[in-house]
Protein backbone atom coordinates (compact mmCIF):
# COMPACT_ATOMS: atom_id res chain seq x y z
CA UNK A 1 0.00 0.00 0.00
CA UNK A 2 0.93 3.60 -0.77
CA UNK A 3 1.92 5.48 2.36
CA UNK A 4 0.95 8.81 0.73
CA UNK A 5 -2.39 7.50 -0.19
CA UNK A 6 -2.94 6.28 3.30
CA UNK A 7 -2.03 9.44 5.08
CA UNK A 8 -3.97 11.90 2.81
CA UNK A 9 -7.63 8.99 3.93
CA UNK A 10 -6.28 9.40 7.65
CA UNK A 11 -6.14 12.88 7.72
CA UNK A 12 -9.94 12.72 6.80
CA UNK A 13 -10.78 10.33 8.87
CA UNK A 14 -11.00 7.40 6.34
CA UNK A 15 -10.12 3.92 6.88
CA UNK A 16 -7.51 2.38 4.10
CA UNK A 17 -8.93 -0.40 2.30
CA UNK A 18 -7.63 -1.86 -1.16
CA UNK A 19 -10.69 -0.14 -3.36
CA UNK A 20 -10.53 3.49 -0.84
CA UNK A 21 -6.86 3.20 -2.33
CA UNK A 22 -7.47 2.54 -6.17
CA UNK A 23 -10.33 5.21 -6.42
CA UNK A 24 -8.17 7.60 -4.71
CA UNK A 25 -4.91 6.91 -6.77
CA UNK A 26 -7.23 7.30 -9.78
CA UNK A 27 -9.06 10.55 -8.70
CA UNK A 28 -5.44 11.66 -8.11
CA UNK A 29 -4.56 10.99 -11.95
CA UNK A 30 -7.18 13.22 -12.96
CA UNK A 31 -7.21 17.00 -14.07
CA UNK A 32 -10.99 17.17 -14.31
CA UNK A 33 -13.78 15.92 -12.41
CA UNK A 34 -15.17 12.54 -13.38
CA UNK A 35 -18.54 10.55 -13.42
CA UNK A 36 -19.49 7.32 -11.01
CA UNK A 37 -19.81 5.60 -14.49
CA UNK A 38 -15.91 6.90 -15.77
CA UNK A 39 -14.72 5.16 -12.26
CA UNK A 40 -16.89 2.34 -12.94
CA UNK A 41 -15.19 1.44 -16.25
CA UNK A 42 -11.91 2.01 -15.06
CA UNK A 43 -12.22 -0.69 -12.34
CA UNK A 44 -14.71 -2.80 -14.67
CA UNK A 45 -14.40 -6.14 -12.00
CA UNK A 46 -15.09 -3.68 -9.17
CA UNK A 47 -18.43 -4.14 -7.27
CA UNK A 48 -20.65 -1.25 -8.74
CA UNK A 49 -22.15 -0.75 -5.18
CA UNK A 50 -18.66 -0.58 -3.26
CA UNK A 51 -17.05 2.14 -5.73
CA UNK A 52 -20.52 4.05 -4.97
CA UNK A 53 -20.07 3.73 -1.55
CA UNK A 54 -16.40 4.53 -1.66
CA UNK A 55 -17.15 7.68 -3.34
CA UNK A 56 -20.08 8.79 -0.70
CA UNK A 57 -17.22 7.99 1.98
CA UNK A 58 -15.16 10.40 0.38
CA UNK A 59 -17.80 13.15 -0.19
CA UNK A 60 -19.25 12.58 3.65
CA UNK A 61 -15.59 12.82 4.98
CA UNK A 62 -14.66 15.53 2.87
CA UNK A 63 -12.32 14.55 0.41
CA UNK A 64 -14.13 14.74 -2.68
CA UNK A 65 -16.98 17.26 -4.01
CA UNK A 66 -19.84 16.46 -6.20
CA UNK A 67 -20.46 18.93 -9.46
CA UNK A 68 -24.03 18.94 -11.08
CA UNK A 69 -22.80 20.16 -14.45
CA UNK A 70 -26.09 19.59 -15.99
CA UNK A 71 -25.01 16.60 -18.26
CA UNK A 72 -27.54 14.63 -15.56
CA UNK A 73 -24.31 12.64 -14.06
CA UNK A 74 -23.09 13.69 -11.06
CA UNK A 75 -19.37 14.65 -11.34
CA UNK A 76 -16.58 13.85 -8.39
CA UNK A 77 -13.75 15.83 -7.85
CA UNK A 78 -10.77 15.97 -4.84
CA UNK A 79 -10.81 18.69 -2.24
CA UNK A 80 -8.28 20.96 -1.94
CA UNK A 81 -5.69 19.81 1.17
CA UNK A 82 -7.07 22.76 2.76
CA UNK A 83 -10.96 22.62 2.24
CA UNK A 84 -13.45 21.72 4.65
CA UNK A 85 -16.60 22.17 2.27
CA UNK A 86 -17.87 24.84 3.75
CA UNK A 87 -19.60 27.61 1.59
CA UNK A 88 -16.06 29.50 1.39
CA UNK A 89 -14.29 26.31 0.00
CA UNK A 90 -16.76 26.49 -2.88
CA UNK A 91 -15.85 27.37 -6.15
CA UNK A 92 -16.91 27.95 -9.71
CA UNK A 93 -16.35 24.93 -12.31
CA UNK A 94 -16.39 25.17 -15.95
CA UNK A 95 -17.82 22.39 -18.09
CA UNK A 96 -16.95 22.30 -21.88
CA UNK A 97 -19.88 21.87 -23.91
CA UNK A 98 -17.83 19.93 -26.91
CA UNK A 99 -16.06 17.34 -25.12
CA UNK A 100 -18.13 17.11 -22.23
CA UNK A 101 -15.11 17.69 -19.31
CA UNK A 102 -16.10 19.38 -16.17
CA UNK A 103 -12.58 21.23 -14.64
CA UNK A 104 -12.85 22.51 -11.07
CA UNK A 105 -11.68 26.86 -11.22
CA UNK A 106 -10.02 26.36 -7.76
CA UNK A 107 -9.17 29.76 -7.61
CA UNK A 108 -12.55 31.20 -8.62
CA UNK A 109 -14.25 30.91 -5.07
CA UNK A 110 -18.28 31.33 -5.43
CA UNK A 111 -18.62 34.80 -3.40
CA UNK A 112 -21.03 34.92 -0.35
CA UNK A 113 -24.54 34.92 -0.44
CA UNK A 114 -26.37 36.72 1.64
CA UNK A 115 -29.52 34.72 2.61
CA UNK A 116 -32.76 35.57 4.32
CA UNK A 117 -33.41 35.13 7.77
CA UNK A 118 -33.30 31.90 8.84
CA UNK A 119 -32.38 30.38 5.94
CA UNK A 120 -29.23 27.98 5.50
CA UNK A 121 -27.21 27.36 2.63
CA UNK A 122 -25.82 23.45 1.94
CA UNK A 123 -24.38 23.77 -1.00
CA UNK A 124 -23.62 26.17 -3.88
CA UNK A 125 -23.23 25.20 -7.47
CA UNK A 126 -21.57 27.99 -10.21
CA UNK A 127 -20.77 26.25 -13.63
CA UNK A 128 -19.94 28.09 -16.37
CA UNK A 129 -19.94 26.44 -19.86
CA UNK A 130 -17.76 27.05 -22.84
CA UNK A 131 -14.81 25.55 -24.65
CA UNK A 132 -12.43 24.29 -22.58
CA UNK A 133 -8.72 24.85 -24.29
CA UNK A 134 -7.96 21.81 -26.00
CA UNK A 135 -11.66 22.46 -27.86
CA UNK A 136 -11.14 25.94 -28.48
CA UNK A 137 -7.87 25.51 -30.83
């Protein structure tokens, strides 16, 4: 087992197990967010149910964030070392409308909303759609 990849599910709380390592080595590869059914076909012997409940693990314990891009599949993406999920950790993503990638714009924080009284914010989704780079040569 990877000693890196062990520390960085301690720190968050997470019990190592084989499959908590794989889906975190392979979220690690990634530069854009990903689908439960991406993951699924990269582990394609993998217990559909486990990698599920490997990735609600993650979200619950804070080291991944779900994107609703639009494309009706949720996306996953790491946290930032530093985020705790709160509204202030949130930030903007960018999904490209050709190739279908959704990118997390880490240093594009969603600014504060000012709510009514007595009302309580969960969660804030900002995506912004476009060409991402590779699509726009």
């Amino acid at each position: 087992m990877n000693d890196a990849l062990d520390y960085k599910l301690a720190q968050r709380d997470i019990k190592p197990t084989a499959m908590r390592i794989l889906v975190l080595q392979h979220l690690m590869e990634q530069d854009k967010a990903i689908s439960l059914q991406t993951i699924e076909s990269a582990f394609d012997i993998a217990d559909k149910s486990t990698l599920y409940r490997t990735l609600k693990t993650f979200e619950k314990n804070k080291l991944v964030h779900t994107i609703d891009d639009g494309t009706k599949q949720l996306k996953y993406a790491l946290c930032l070392e530093s985020c705790e999920c709160e509204t202030i950790d949130q930030h903007y993503h960018f999904h490209c409308s050709n190739c279908q990638n959704t990118f997390c714009l880490t240093n594009q924080n969603i600014p504060k909303i000012e709510l009514p009284k007595n009302f309580k914010m969960y969660q804030a989704n900002m995506v912004i759609k476009g060409l991402c780079e590779n699509c726009n040569k």
